[in-house]
Each structure stands twice: as structure tokens, then as C-alpha cells.
N, C-alpha and C. Protein backbone atom coordinates (compact mmCIF):
# COMPACT_ATOMS: atom_id res chain seq x y z
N UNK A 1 0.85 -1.19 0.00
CA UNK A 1 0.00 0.00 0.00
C UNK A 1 0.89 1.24 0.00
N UNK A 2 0.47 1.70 -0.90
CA UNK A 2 1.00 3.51 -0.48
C UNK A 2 0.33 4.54 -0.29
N UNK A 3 0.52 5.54 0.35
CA UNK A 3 -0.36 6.51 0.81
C UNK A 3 -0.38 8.01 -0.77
N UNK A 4 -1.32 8.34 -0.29
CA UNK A 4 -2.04 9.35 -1.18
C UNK A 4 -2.71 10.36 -0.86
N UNK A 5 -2.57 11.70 -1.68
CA UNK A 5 -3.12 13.01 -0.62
C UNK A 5 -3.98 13.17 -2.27
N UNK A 6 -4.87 14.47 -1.55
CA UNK A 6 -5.81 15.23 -2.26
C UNK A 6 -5.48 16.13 -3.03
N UNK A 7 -5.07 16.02 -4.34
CA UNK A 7 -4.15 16.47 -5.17
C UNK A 7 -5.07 17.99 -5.25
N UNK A 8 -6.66 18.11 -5.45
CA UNK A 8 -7.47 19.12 -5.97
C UNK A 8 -8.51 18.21 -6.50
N UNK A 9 -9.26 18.64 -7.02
CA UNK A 9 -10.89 18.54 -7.76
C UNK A 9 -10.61 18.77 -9.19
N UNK A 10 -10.76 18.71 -10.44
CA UNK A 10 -10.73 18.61 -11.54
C UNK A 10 -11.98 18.63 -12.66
N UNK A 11 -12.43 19.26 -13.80
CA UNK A 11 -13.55 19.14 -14.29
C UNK A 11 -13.05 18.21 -15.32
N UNK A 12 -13.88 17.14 -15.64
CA UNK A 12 -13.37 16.32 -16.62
C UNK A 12 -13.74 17.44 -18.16
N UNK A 13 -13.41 17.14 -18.69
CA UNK A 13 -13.88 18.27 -19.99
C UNK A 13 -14.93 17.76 -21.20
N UNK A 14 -14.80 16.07 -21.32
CA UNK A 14 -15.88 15.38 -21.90
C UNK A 14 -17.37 15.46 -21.40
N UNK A 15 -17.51 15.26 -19.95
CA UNK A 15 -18.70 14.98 -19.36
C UNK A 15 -19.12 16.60 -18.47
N UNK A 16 -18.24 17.38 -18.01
CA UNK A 16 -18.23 18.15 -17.09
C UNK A 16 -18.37 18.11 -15.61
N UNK A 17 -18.48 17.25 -15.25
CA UNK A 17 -18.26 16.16 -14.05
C UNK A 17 -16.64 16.65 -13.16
N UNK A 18 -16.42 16.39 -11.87
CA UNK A 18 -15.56 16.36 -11.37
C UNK A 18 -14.94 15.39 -11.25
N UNK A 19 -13.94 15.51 -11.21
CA UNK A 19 -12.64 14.21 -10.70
C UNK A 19 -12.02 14.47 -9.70
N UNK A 20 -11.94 13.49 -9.06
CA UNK A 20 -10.65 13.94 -7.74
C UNK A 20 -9.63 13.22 -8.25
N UNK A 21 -8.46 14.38 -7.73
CA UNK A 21 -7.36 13.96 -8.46
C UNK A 21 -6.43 13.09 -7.11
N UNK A 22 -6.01 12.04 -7.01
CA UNK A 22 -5.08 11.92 -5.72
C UNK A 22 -3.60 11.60 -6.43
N UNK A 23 -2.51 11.79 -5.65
CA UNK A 23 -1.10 11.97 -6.09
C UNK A 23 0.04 11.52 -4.65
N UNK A 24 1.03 10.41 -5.08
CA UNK A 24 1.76 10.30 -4.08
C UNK A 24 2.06 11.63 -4.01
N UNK A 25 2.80 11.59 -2.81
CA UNK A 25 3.16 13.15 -2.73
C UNK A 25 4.59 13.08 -3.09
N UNK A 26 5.81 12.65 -3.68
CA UNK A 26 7.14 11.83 -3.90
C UNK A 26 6.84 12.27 -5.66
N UNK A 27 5.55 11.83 -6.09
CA UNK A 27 5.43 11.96 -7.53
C UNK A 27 4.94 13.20 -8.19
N UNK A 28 5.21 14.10 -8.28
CA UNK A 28 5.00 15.63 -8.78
C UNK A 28 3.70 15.28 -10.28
N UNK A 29 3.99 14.68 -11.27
CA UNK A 29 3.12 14.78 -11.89
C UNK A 29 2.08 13.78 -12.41
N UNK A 30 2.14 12.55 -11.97
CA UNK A 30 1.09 11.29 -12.02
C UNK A 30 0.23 11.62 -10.56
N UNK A 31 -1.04 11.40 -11.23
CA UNK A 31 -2.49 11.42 -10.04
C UNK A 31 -3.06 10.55 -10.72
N UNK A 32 -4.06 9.99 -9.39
CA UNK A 32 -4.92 9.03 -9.78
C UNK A 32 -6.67 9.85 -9.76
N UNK A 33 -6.90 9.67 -11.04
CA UNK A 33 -8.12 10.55 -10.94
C UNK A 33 -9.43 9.22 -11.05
N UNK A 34 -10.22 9.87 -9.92
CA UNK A 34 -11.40 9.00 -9.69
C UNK A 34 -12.63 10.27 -9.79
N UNK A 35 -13.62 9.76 -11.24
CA UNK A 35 -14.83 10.42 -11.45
C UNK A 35 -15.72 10.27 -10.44
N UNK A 36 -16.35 11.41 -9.67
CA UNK A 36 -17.17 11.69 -8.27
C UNK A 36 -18.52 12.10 -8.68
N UNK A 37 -19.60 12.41 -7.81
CA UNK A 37 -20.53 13.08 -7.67
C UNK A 37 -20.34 14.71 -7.29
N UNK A 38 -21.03 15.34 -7.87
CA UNK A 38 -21.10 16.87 -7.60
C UNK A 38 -21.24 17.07 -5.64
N UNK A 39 -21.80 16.47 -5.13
CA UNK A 39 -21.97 16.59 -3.58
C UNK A 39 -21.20 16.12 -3.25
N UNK A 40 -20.19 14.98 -3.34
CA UNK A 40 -18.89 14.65 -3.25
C UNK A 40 -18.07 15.76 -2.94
N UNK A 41 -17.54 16.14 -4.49
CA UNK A 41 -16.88 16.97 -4.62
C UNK A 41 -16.85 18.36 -3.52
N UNK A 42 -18.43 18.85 -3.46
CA UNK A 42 -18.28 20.09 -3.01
C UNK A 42 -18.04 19.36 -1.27
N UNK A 43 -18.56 17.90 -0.59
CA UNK A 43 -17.71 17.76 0.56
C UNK A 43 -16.66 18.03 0.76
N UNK A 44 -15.94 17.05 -0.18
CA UNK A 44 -14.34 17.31 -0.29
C UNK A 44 -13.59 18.52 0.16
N UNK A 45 -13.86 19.46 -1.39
CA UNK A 45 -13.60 20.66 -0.97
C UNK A 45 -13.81 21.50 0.16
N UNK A 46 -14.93 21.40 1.20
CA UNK A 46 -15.19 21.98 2.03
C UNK A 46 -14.10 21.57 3.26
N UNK A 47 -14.16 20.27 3.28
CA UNK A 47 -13.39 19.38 4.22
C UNK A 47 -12.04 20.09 3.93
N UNK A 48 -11.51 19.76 3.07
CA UNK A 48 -10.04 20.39 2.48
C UNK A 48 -9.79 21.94 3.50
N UNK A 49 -10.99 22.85 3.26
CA UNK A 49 -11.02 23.95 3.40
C UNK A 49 -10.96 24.45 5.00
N UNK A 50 -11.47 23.46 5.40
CA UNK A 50 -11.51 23.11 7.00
C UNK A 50 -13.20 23.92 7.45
N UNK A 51 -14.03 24.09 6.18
CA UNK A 51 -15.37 24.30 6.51
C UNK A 51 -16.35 23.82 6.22
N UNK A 52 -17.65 24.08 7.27
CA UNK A 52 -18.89 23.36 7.03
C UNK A 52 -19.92 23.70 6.68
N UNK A 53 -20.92 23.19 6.15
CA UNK A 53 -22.45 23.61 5.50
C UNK A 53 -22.98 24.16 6.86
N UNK A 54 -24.26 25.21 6.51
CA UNK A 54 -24.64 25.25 7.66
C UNK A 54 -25.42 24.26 8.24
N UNK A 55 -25.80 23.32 7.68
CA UNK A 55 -26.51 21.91 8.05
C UNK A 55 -25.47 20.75 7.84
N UNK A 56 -25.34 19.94 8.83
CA UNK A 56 -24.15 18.89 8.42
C UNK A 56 -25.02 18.00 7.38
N UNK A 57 -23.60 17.65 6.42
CA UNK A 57 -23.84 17.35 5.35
C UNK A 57 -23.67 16.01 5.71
N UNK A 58 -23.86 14.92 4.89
CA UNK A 58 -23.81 13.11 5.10
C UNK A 58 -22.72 12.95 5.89
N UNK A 59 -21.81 13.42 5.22
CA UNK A 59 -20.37 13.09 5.99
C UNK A 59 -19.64 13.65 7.14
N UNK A 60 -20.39 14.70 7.27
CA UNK A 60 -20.50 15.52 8.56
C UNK A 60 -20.85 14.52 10.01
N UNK A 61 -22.20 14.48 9.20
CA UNK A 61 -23.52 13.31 10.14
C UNK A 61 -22.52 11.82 10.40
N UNK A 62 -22.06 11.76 9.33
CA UNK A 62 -21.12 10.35 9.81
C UNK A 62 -20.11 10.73 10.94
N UNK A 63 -19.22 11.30 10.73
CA UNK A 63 -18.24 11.69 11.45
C UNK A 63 -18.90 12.05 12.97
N UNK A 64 -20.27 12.52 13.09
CA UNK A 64 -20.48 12.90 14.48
C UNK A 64 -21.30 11.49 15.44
N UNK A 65 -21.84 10.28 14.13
CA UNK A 65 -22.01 9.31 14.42
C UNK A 65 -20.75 8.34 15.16
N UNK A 66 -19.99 8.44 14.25
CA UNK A 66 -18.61 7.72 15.19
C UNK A 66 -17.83 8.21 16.41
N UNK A 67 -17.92 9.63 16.64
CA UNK A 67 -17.76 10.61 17.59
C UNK A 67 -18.34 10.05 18.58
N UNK A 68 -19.87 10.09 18.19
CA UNK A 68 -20.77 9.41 19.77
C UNK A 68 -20.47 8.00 20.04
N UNK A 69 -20.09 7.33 19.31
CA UNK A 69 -19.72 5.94 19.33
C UNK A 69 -18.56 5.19 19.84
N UNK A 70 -17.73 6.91 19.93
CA UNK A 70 -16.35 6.39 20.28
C UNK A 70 -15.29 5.80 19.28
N UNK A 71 -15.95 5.51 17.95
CA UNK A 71 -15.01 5.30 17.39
C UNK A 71 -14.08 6.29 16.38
N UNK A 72 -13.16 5.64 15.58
CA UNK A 72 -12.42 6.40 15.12
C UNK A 72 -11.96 5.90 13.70
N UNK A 73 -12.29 6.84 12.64
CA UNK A 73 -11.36 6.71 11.41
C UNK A 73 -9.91 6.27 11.04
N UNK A 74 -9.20 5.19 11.16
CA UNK A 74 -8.08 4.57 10.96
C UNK A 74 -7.19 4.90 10.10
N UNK A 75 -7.87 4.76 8.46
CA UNK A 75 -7.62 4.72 7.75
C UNK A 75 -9.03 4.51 6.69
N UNK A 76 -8.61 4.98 4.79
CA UNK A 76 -9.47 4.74 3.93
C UNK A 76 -8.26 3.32 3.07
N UNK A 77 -8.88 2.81 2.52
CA UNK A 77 -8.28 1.89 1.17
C UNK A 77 -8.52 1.83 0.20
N UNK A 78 -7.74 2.07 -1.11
CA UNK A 78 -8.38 1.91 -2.37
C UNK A 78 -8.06 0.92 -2.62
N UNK A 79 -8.83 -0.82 -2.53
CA UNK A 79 -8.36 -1.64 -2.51
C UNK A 79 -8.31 -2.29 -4.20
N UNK A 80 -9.50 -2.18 -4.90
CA UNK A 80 -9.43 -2.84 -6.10
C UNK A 80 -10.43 -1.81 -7.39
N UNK A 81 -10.06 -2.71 -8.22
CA UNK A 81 -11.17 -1.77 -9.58
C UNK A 81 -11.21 -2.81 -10.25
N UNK A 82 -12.70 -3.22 -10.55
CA UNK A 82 -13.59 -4.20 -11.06
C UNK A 82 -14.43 -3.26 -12.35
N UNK A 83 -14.14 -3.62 -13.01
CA UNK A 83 -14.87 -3.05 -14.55
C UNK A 83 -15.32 -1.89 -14.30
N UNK A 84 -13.91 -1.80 -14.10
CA UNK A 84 -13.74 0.30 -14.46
C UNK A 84 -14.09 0.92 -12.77
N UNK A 85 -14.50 0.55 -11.86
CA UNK A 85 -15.04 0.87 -11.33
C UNK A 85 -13.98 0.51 -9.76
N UNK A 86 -13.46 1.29 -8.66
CA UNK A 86 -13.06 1.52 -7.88
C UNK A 86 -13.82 1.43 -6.29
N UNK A 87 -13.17 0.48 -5.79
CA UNK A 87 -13.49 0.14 -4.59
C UNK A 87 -12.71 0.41 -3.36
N UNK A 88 -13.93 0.99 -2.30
CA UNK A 88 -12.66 1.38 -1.02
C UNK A 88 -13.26 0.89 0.02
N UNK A 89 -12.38 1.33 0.89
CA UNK A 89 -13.39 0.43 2.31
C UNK A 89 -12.11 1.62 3.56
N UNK A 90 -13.40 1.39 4.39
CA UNK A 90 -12.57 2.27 5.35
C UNK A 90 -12.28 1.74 7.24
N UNK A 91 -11.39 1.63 7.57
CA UNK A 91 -11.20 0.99 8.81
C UNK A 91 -11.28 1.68 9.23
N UNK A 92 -11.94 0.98 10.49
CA UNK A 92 -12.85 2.09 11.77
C UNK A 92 -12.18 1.51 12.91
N UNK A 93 -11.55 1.98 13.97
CA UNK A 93 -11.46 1.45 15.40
C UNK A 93 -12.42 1.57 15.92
N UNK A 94 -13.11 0.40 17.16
CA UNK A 94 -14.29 0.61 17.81
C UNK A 94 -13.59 1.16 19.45
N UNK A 95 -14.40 1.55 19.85
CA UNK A 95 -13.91 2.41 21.05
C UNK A 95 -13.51 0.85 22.09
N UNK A 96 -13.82 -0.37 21.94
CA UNK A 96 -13.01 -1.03 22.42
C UNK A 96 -11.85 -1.83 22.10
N UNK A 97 -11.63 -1.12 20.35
CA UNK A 97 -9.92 -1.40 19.69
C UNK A 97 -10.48 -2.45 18.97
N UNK A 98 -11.43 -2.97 18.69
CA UNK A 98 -11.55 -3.94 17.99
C UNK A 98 -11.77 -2.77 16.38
N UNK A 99 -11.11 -3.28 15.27
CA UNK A 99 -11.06 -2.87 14.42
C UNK A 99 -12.34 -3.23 13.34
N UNK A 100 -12.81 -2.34 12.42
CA UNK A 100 -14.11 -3.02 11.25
C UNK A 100 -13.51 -2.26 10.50
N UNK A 101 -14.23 -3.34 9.46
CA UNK A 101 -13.58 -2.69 7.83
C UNK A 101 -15.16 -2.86 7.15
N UNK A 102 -15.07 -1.42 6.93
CA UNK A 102 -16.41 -0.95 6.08
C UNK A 102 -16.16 -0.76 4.41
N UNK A 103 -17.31 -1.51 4.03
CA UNK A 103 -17.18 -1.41 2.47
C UNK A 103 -17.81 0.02 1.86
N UNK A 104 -17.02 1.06 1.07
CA UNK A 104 -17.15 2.61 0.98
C UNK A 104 -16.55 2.95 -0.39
N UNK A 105 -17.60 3.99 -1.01
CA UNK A 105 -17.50 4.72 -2.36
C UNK A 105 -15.91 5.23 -1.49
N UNK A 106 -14.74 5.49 -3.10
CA UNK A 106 -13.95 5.93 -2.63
C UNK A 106 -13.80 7.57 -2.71
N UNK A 107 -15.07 8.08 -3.32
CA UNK A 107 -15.48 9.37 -2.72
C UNK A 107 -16.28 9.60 -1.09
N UNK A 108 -16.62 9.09 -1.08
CA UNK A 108 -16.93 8.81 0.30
C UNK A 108 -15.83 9.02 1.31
N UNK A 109 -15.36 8.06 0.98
CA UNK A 109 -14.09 7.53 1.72
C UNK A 109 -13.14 8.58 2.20
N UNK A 110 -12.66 9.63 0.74
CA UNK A 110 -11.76 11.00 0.87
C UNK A 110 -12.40 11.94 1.45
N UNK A 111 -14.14 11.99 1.55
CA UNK A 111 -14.62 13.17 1.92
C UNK A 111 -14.48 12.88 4.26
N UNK A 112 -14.41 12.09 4.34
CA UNK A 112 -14.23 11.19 5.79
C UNK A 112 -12.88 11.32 5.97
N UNK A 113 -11.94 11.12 5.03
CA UNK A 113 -10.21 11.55 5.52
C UNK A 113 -10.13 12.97 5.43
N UNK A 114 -10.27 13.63 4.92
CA UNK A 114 -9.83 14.92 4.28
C UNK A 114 -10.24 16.03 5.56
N UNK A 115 -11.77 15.12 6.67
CA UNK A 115 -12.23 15.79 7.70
C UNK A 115 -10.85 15.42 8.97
N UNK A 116 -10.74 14.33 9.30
CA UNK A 116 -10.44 13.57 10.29
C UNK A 116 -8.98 13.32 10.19
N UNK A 117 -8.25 14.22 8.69
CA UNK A 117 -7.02 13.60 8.69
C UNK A 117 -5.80 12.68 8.71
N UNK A 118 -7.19 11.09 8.13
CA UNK A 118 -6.88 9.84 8.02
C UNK A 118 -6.06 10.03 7.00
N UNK A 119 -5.24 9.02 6.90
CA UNK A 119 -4.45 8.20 5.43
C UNK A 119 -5.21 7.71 4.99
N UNK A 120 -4.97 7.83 3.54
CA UNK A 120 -5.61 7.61 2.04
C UNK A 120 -4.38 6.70 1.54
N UNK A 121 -4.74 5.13 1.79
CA UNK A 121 -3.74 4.11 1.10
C UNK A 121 -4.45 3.29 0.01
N UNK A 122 -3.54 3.30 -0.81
CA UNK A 122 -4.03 2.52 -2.35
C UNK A 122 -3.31 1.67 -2.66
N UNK A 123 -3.60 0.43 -2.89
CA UNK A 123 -3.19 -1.16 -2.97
C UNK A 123 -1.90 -0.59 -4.16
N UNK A 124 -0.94 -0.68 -4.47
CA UNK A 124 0.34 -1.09 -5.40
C UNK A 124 -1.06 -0.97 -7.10
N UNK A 125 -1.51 -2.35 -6.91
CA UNK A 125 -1.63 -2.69 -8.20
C UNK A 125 -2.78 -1.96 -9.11
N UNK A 126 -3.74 -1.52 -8.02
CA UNK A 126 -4.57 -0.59 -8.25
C UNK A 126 -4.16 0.76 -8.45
N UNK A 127 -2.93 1.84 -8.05
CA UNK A 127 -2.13 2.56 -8.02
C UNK A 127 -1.54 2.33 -9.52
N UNK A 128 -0.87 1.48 -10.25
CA UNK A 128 -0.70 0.72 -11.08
C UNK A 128 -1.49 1.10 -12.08
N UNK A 129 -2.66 0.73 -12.21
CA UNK A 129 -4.00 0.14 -13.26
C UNK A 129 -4.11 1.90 -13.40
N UNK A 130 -4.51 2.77 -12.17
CA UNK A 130 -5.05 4.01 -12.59
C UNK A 130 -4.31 4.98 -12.86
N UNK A 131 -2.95 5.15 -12.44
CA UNK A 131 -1.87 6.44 -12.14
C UNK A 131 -2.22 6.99 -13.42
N UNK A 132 -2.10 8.04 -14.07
CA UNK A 132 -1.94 8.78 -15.25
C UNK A 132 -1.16 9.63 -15.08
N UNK A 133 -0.01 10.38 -16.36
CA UNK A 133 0.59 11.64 -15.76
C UNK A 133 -0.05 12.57 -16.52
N UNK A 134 -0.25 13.70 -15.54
CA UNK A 134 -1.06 14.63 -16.09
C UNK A 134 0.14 15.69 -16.04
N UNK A 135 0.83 16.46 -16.60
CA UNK A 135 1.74 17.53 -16.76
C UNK A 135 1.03 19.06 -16.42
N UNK A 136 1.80 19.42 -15.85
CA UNK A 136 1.08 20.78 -15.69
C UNK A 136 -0.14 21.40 -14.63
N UNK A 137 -0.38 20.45 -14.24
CA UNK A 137 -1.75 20.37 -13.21
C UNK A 137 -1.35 21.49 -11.76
């Protein structure tokens, strides 16, 4: 696994859609861009920004769910990509250390690190399959 930060948000230019871009941080111009939802995105960004809706947003509501629960964000995983399509899952500590691994959009996933300041790790081979270099970004 290697870790991965939040390179920025991106408009794809075919669809007009956002992408999140993620990027070792070691690699200046390859990111791995994963196509999101518009409410995604504007989480993300907010999270990034270190601000909130005036109504908590899904991921807000999550984060204050595990809060009361005691538990805690571990880590996200980008573990695999199955016909085109990208899978993450996110480990949770339970407030008595027993660990769960939740199956999670990997927009999801960044909008939950990006709050909480988890690591964003992506399997080698999946890292692999998606990297692109984008120049100039």
C-alpha cells in the first residue's frame, strides 16, 4: 500500500463532471483521478477547506455518528477496480480497539479523511491500473 493526498478537484472536460485527483506526494506529476458526484466533490472541498455547511452534510452526520460511538477513522483503502469501477473500504477502530472494515464509495471515503485527517492508502496494483501523468496540473 502507499499513501495518497488530495491532489485538488478537476472538471473532466468530456462529461463536465468532477474528478478527484489523488497523487503520491514523492510523484510531482502522475495522479490518480477518480470520477465523483457533484456533492462529493463540493464535501471534499469543504473538508479540504476546513469548513462546514450550515446543516451537516452526510459526511459531517457520519463523522459525528462515530464521535458518539467512540469510534475512530483509521484509515481509507483503495483496494481494487472491477470493470472500471473503484473500490474502497474504510477501517474504523471501535472504542473497544476492535477494528471493522467498512465497504465505501472511494469518494466517500476521501470526503471522511480529508475531515479527520486519516491516510488515504491505495493497494500497489490498483495505483498501477489508474496512475496517469497529467503535466502541468
Amino acid at each position: 500500500m502507499r499513501e495518497v493526498v488530495v491532489a485538488g478537484i478537476a472538471v473532466d472536460q468530456e462529461s463536465g463532471g468532477p474528478v478527484l485527483l489523488l497523487r503520491d506526494p514523492t510523484e510531482k506529476d502522475r495522479f490518480v483521478p477518480l470520477r465523483i458526484g457533484e456533492a462529493e466533490a463540493v464535501s471534499i472541498m469543504l473538508g479540504l477547506r476546513g469548513e462546514s455547511a450550515p446543516r451537516p452534510l452526510a459526511h459531517d452526520l457520519l463523522l459525528q455518528v462515530l464521535s458518539a460511538l467512540e469510534a475512530v477513522l483509521e484509515e481509507v483503502r483503495l483496494e481494487r477496480v472491477e470493470e472500471g469501477i473503484c473500490y474502497a473500504s474504510l477501517l474504523i477502530r471501535r472504542a473497544s480497539g476492535e477494528m471493522v472494515e467498512v465497504d465505501a464509495r472511494p469518494s466517500d471515503s476521501v470526503a471522511l479523511a480529508v475531515r479527520t485527517g486519516s491516510p488515504i492508502l491505495i493497494r500497489e496494483e490498483v495505483y498501477a491500473e489508474l496512475v496517469q501523468e497529467l503535466p502541468g496540473f
